[in-house]
C-alpha atoms as a PDB file:
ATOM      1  CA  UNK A   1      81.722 130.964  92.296  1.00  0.00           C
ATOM      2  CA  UNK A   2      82.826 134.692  92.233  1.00  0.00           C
ATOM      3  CA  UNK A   3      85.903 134.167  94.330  1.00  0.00           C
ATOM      4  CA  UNK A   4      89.327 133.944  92.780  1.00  0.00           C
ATOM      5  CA  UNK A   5      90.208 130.393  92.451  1.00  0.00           C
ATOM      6  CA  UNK A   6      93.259 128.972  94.368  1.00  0.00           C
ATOM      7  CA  UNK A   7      94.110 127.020  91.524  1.00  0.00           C
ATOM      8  CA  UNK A   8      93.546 127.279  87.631  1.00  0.00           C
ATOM      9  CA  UNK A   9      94.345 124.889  85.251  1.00  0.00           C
ATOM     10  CA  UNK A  10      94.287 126.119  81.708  1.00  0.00           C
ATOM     11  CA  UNK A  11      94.393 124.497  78.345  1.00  0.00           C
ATOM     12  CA  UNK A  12      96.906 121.883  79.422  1.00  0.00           C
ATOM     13  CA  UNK A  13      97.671 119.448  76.711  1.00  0.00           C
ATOM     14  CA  UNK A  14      99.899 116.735  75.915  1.00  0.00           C
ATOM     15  CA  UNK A  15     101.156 114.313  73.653  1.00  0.00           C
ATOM     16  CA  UNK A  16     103.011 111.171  73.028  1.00  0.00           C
ATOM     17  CA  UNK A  17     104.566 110.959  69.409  1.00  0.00           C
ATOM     18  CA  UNK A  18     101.094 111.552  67.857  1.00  0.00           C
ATOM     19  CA  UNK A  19      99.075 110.434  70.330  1.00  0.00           C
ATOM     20  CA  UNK A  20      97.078 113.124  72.230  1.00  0.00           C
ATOM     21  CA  UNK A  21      96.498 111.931  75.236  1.00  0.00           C
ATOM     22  CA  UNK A  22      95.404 115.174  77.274  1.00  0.00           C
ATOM     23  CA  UNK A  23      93.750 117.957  74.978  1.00  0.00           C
ATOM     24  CA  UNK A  24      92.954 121.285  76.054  1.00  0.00           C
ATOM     25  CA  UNK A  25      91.842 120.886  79.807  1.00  0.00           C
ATOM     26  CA  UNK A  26      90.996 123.363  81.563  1.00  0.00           C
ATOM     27  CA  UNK A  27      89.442 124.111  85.541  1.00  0.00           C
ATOM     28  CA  UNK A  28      88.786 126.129  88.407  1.00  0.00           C
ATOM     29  CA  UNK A  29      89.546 124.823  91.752  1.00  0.00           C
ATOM     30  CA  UNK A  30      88.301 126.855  94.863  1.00  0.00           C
ATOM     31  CA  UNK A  31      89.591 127.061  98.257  1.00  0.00           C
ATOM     32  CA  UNK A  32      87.857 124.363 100.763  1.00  0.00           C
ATOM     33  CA  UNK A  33      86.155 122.813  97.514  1.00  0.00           C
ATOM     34  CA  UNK A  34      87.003 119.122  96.500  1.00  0.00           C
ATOM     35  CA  UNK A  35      87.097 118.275  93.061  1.00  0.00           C
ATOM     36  CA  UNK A  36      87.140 115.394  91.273  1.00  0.00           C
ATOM     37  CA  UNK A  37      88.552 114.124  87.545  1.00  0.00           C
ATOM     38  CA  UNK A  38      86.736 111.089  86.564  1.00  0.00           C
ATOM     39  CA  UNK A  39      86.909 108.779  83.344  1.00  0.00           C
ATOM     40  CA  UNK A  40      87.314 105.798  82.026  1.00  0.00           C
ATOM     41  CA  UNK A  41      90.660 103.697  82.754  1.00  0.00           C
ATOM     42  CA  UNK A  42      92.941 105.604  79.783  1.00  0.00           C
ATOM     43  CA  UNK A  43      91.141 109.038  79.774  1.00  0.00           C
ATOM     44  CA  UNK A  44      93.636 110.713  80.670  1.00  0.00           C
ATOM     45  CA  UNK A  45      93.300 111.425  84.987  1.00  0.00           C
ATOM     46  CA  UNK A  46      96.897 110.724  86.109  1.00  0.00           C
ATOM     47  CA  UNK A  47      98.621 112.410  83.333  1.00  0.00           C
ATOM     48  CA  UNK A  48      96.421 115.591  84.156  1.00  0.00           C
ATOM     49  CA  UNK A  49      97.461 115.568  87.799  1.00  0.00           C
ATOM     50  CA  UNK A  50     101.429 114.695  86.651  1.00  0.00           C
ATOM     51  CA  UNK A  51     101.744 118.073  84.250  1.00  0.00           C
ATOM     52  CA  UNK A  52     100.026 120.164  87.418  1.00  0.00           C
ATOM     53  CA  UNK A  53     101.402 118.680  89.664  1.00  0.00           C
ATOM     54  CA  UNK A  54     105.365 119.170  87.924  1.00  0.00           C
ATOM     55  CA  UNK A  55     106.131 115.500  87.528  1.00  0.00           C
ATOM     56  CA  UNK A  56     105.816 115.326  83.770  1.00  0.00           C
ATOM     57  CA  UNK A  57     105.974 118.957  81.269  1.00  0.00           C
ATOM     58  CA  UNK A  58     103.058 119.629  79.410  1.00  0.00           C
ATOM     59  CA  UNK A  59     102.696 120.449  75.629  1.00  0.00           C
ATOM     60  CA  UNK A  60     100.848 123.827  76.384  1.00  0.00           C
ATOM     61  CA  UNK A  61      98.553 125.600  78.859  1.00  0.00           C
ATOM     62  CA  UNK A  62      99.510 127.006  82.787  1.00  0.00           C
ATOM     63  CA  UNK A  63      98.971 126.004  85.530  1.00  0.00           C
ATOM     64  CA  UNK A  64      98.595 128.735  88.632  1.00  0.00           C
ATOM     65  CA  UNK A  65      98.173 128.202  92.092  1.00  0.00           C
ATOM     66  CA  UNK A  66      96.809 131.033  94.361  1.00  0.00           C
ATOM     67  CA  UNK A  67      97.458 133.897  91.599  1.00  0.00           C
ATOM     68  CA  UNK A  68     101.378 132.625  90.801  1.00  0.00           C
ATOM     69  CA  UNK A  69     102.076 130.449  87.981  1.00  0.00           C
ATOM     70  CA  UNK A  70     103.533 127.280  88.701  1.00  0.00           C
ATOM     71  CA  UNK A  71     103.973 125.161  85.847  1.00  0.00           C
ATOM     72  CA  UNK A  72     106.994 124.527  84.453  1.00  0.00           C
ATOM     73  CA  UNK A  73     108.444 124.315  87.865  1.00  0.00           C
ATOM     74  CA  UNK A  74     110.173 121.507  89.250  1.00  0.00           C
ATOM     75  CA  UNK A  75     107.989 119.167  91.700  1.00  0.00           C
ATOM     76  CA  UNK A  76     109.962 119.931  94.545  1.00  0.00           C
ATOM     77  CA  UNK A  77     109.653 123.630  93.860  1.00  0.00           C
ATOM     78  CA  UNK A  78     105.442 123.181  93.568  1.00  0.00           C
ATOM     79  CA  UNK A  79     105.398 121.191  96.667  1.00  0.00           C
ATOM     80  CA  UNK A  80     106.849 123.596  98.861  1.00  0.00           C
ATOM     81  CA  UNK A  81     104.570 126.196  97.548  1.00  0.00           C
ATOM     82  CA  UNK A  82     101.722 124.285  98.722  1.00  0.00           C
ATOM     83  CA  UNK A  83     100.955 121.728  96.315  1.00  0.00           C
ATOM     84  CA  UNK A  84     101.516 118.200  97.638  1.00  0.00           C
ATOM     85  CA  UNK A  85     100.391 114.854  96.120  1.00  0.00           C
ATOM     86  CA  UNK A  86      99.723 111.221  96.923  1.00  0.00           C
ATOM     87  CA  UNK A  87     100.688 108.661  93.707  1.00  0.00           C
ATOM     88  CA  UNK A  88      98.940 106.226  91.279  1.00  0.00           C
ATOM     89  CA  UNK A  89     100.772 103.290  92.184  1.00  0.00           C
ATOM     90  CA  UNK A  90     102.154 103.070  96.082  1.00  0.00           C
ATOM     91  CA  UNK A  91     105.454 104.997  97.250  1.00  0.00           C
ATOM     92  CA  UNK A  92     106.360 104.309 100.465  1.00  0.00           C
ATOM     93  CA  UNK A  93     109.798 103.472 101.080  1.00  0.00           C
ATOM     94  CA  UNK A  94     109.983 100.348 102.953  1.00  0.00           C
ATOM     95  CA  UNK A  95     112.886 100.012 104.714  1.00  0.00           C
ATOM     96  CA  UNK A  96     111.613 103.334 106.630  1.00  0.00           C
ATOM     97  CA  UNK A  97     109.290 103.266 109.503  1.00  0.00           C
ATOM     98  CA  UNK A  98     105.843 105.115 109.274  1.00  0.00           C
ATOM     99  CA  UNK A  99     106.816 107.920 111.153  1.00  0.00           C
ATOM    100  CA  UNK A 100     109.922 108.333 108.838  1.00  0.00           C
ATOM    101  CA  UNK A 101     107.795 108.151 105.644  1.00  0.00           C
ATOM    102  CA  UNK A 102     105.854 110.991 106.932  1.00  0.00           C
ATOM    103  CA  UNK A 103     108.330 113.060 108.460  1.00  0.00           C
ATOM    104  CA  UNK A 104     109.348 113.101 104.726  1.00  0.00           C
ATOM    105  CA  UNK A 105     106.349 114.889 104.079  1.00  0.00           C
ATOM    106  CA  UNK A 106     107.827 117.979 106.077  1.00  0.00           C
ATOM    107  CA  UNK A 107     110.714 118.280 104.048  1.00  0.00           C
ATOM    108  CA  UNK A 108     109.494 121.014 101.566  1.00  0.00           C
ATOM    109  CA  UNK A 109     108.165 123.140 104.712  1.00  0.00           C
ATOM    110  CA  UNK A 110     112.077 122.599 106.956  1.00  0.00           C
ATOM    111  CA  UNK A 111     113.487 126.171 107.625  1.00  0.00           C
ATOM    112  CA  UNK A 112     115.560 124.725 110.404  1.00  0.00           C
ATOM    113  CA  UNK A 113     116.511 121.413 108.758  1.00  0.00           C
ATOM    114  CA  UNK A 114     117.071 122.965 105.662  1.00  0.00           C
ATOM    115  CA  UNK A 115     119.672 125.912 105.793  1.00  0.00           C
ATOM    116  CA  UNK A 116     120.180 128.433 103.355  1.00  0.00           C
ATOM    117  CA  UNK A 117     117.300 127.590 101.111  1.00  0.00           C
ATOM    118  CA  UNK A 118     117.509 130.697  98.331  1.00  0.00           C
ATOM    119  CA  UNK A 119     121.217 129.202  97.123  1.00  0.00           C
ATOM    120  CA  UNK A 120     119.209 125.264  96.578  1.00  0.00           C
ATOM    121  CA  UNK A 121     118.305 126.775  93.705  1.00  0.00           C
ATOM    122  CA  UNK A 122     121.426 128.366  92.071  1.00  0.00           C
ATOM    123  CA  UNK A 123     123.113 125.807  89.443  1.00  0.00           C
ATOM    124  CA  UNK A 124     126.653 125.561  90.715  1.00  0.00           C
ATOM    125  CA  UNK A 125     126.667 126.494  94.328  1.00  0.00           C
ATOM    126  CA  UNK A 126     123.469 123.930  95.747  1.00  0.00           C
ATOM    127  CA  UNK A 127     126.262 121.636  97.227  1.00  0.00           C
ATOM    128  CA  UNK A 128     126.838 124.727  99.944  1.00  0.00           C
ATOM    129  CA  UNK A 129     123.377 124.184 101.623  1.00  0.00           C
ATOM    130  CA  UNK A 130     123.178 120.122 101.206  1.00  0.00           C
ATOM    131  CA  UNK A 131     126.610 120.906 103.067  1.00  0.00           C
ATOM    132  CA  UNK A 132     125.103 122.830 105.987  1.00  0.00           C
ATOM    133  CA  UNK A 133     122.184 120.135 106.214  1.00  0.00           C
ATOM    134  CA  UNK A 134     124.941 117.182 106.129  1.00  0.00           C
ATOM    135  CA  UNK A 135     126.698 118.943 109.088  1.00  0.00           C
ATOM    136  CA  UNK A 136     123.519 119.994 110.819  1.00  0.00           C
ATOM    137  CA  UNK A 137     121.978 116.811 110.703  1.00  0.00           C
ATOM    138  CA  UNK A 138     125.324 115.245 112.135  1.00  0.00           C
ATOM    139  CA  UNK A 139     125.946 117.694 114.939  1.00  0.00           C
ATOM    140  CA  UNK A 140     122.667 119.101 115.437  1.00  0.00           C
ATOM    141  CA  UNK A 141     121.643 122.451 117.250  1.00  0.00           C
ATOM    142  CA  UNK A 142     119.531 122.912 120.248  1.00  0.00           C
ATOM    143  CA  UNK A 143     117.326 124.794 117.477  1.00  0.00           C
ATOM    144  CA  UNK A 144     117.259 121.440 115.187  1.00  0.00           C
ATOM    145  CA  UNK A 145     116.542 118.973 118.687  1.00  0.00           C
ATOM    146  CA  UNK A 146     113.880 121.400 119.473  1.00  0.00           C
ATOM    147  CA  UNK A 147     112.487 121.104 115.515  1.00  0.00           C
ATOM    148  CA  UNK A 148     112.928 117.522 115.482  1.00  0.00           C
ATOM    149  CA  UNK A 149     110.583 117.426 118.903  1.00  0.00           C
ATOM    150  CA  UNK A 150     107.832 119.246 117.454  1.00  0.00           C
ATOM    151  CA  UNK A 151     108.057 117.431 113.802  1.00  0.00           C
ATOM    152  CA  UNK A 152     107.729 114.280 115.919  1.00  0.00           C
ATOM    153  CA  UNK A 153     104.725 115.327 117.370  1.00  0.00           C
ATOM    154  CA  UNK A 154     103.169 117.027 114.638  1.00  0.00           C
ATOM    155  CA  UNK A 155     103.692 113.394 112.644  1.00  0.00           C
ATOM    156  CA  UNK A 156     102.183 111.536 115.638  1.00  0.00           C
ATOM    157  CA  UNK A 157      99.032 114.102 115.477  1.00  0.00           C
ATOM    158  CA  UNK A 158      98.720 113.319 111.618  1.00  0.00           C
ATOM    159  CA  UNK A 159      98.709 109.739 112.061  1.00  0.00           C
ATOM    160  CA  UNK A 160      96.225 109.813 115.180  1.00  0.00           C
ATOM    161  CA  UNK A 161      93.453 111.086 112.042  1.00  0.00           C
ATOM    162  CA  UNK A 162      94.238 106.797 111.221  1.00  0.00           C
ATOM    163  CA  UNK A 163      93.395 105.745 114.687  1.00  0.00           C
ATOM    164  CA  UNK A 164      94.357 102.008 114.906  1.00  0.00           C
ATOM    165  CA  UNK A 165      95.471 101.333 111.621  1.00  0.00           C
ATOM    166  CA  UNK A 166      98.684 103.514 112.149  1.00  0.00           C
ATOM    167  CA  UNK A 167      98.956 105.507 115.588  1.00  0.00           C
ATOM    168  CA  UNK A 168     100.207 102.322 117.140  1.00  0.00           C
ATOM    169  CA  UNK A 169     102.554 101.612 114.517  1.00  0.00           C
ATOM    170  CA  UNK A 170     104.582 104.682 114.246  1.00  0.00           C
ATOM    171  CA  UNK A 171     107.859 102.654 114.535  1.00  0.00           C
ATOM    172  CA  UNK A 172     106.797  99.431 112.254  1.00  0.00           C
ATOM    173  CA  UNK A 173     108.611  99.561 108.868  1.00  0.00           C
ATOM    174  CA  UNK A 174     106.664 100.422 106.003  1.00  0.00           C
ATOM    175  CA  UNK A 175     107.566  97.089 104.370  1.00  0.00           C
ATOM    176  CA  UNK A 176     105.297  95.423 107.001  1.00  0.00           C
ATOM    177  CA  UNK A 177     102.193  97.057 106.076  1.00  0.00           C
ATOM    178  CA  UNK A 178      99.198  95.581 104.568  1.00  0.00           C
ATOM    179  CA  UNK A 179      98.327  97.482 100.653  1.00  0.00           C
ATOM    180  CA  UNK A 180      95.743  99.818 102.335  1.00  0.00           C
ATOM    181  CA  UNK A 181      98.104 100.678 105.207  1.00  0.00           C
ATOM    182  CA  UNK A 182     100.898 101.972 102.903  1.00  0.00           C
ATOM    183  CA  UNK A 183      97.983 104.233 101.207  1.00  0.00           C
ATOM    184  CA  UNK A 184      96.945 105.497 104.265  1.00  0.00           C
ATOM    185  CA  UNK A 185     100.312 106.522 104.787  1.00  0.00           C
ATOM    186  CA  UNK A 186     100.792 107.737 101.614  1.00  0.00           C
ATOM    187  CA  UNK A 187      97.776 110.372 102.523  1.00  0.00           C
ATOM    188  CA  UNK A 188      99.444 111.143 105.940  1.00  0.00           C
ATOM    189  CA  UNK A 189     102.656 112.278 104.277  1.00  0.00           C
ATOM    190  CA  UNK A 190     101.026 114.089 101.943  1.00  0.00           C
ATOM    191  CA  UNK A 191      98.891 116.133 104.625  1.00  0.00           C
ATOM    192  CA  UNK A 192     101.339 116.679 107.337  1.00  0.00           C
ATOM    193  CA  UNK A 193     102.741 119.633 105.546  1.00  0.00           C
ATOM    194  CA  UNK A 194      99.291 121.493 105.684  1.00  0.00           C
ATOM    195  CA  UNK A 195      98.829 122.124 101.802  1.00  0.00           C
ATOM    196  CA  UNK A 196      96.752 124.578 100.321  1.00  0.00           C
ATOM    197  CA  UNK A 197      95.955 122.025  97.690  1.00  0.00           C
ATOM    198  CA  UNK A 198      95.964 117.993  98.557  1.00  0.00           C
ATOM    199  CA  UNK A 199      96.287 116.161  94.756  1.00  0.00           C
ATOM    200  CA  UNK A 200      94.849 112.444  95.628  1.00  0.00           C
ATOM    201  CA  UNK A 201      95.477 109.675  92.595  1.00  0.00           C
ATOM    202  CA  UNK A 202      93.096 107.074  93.464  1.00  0.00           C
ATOM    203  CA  UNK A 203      94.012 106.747  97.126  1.00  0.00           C
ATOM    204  CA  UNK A 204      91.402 103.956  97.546  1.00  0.00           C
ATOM    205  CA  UNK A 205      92.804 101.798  94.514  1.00  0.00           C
ATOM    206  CA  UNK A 206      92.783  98.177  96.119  1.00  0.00           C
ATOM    207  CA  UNK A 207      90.777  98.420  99.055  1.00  0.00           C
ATOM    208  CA  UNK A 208      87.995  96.706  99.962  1.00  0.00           C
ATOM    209  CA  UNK A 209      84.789  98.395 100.504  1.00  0.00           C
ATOM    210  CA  UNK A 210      85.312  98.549 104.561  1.00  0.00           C
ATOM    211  CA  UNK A 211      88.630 100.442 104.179  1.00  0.00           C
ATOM    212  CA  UNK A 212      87.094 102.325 101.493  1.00  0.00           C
ATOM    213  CA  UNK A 213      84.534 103.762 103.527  1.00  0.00           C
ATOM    214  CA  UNK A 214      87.065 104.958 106.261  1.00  0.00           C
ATOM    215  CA  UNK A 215      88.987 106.286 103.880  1.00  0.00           C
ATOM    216  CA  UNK A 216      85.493 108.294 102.588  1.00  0.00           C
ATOM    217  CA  UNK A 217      85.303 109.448 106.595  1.00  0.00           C
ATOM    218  CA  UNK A 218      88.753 110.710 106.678  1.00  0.00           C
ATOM    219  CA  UNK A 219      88.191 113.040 103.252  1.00  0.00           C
ATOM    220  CA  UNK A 220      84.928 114.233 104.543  1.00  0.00           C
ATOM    221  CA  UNK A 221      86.409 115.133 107.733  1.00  0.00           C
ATOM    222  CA  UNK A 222      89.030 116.762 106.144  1.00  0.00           C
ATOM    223  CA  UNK A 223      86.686 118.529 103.628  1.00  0.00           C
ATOM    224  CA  UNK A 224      84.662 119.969 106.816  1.00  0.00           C
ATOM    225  CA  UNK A 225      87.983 121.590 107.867  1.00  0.00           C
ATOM    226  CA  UNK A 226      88.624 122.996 104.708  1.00  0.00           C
ATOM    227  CA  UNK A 227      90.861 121.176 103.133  1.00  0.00           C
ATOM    228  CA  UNK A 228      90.955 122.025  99.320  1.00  0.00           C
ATOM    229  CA  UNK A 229      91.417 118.645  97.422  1.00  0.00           C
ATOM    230  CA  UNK A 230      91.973 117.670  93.670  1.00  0.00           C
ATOM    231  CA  UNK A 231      91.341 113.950  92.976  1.00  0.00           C
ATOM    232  CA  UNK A 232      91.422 111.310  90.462  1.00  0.00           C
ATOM    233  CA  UNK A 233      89.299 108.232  91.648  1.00  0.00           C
ATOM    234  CA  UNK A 234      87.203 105.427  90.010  1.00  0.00           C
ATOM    235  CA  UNK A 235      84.937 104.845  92.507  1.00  0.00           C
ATOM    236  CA  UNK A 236      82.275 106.691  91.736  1.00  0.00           C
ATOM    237  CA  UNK A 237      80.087 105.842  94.710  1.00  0.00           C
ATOM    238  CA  UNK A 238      82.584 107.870  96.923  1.00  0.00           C
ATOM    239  CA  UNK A 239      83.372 110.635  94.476  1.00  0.00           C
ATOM    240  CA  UNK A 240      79.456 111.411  94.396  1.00  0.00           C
ATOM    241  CA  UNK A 241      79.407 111.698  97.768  1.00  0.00           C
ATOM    242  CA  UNK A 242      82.479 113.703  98.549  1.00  0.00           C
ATOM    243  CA  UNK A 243      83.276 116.113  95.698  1.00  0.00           C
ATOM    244  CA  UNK A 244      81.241 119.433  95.335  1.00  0.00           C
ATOM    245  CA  UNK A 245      82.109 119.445  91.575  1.00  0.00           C
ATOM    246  CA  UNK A 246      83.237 116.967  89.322  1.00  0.00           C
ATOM    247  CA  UNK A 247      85.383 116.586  85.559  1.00  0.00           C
ATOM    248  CA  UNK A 248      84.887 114.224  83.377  1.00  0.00           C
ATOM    249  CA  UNK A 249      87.482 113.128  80.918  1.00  0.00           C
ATOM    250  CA  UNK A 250      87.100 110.863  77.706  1.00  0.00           C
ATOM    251  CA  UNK A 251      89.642 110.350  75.682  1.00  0.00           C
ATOM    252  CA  UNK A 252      91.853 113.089  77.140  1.00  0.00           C
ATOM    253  CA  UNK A 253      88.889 116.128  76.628  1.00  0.00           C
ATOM    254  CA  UNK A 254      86.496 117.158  79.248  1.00  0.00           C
ATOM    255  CA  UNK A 255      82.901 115.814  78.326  1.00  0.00           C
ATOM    256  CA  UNK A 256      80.901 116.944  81.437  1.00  0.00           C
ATOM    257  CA  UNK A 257      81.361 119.055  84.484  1.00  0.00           C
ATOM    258  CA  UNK A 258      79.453 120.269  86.882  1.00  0.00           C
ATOM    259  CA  UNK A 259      78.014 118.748  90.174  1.00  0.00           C
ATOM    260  CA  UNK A 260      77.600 115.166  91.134  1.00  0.00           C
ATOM    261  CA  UNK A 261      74.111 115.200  90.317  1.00  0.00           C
ATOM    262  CA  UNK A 262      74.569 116.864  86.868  1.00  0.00           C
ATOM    263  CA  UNK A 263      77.202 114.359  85.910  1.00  0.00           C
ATOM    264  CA  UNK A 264      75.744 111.531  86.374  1.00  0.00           C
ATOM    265  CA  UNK A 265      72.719 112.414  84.156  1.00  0.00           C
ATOM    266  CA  UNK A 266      74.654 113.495  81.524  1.00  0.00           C
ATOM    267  CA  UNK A 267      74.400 111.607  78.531  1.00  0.00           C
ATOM    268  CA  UNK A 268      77.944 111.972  77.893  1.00  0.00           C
ATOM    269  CA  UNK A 269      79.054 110.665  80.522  1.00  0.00           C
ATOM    270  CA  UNK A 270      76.403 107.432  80.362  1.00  0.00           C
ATOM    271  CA  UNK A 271      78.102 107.047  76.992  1.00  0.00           C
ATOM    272  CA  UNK A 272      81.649 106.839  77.932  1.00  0.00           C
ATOM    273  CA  UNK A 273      81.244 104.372  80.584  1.00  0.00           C
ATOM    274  CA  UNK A 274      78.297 102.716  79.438  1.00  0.00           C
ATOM    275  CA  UNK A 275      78.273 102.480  75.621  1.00  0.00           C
ATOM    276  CA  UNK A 276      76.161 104.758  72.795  1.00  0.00           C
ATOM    277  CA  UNK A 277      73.221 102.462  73.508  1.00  0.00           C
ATOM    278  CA  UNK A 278      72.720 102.608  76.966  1.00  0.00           C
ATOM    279  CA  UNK A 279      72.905 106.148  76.846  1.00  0.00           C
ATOM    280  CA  UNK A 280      70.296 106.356  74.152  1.00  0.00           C
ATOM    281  CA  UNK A 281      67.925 104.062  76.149  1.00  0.00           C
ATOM    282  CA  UNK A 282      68.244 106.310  78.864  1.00  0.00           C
ATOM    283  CA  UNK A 283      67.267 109.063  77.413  1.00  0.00           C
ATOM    284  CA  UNK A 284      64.229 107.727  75.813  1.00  0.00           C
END
């Protein structure tokens, strides 16, 4: 592609003691494009998506998101730039109701809700705006009933994309929810802040293939919208038939990339989830 990339990942590396366990990654992710980091279970996916996404520093390389650099920036900070993210393992608070998990979501994105948002950042003086917000959220302002109204709504319009498995639950406590229910709300509160780029860690880990496939329907719907998504997955069925391009990892390096139909000839790629032989069989 000749366009400028909304995101760029660049030589991102990092280590444990002297294990390397991401080395030298680099990619290109385009607006409306979905790309995908495959690999086999240790490869080195999550911890990829934790140093972009400003949940864990990396050992070298930058990270930029739509021309301004963004790693080495607290998650918060990357989030309400336009970077949001759904986990690895499940975290929705459960003593919350759907509708309050997601509203959650809108928190990097609150002017209202949020008052003087330059001084959150200032070492020393951050208690003065979690001051106003205490007080606002106390004694709200017609301004703040009004942005609570539409919040409400827009949460209710984000969970509607879920049809029955969470529009009629909107007040059900997240405890109650079945495993693929708290990762469909995961995704919700992830989206509802309209990100530029949506970073999904396996969001179908643990569902069956039903709720896998509506899950599939939801990410190509969003795709046709033009939704720019990064994600790690191991189902390679689905990631072959959503992603435009796709990254393999082995053993922390990329080994192949390129589309889904490149991939999954590559040799390479045969190899690391296959074995040496099957690959060589394969090619004969």
């Amino acid at each position: 592609m000749t366009d400028a990339a909304l995101l760029e990942v660049s030589g991102l590396s990092k280590r444990f003691g002297g294990l390397t366990v991401v080395d030298d990654v680099s990619f290109q992710l385009h607006a409306g494009e979905v790309l995908s980091i495959v690999g086999p279970n240790g490869s080195g996916k999550t911890t990829t998506l934790n140093m972009i996404c400003g949940t864990l520093p990396a050992d070298a390389g930058t990270v930029v998101l739509d021309g301004e650099r963004i790693s080495g920036r607290k998650a918060y900070r990357i989030a309400e730039m336009g970077l949001t993210r759904t986990f690895q393992n499940g975290r929705v608070i459960g003593n919350l109701t759907i509708a309050e998990n997601v509203l959650v979501g809108l928190e990097p994105v609150q002017r209202v809700g949020r008052p003087l948002p330059r001084l959150r950042h200032i070492v020393g003086i951050r208690w003065i705006p979690l001051l106003a917000e205490t007080f606002g959220a106390l004694f709200p302002s017609r301004a703040r009933r009004r942005q609570d109204a539409v919040d409400r709504a827009h949460v209710v319009a984000e969970l509607d994309r879920f049809g029955t498995r969470l529009a009629p639950r909107v007040e059900d406590y997240a405890y109650s929810l079945s495993y693929a229910n708290r990762r469909r709300t995961e995704i919700a509160r992830a989206l509802v802040s309209g990100p530029r780029v949506l970073v999904l860690d396996e969001p179908t880990a643990g569902m069956n293939q039903t709720e896998t496939g509506e899950v599939l329907q939801q990410l190509q719907e969003l795709k046709r919208r033009g939704q720019t998504v990064l994600l790690v997955e191991h189902k390679l069925d689905l990631v072959f038939r959503l992603s435009d391009r796709v990254l393999v990892l082995d053993e922390g390096r990329v080994i192949a990339h390129g589309t889904p139909d490149e991939v999954r000839r590559d040799p390479r790629v045969i190899e690391a989830y296959l074995g040496k032989a099957f690959a060589e069989a394969g090619s004969e």
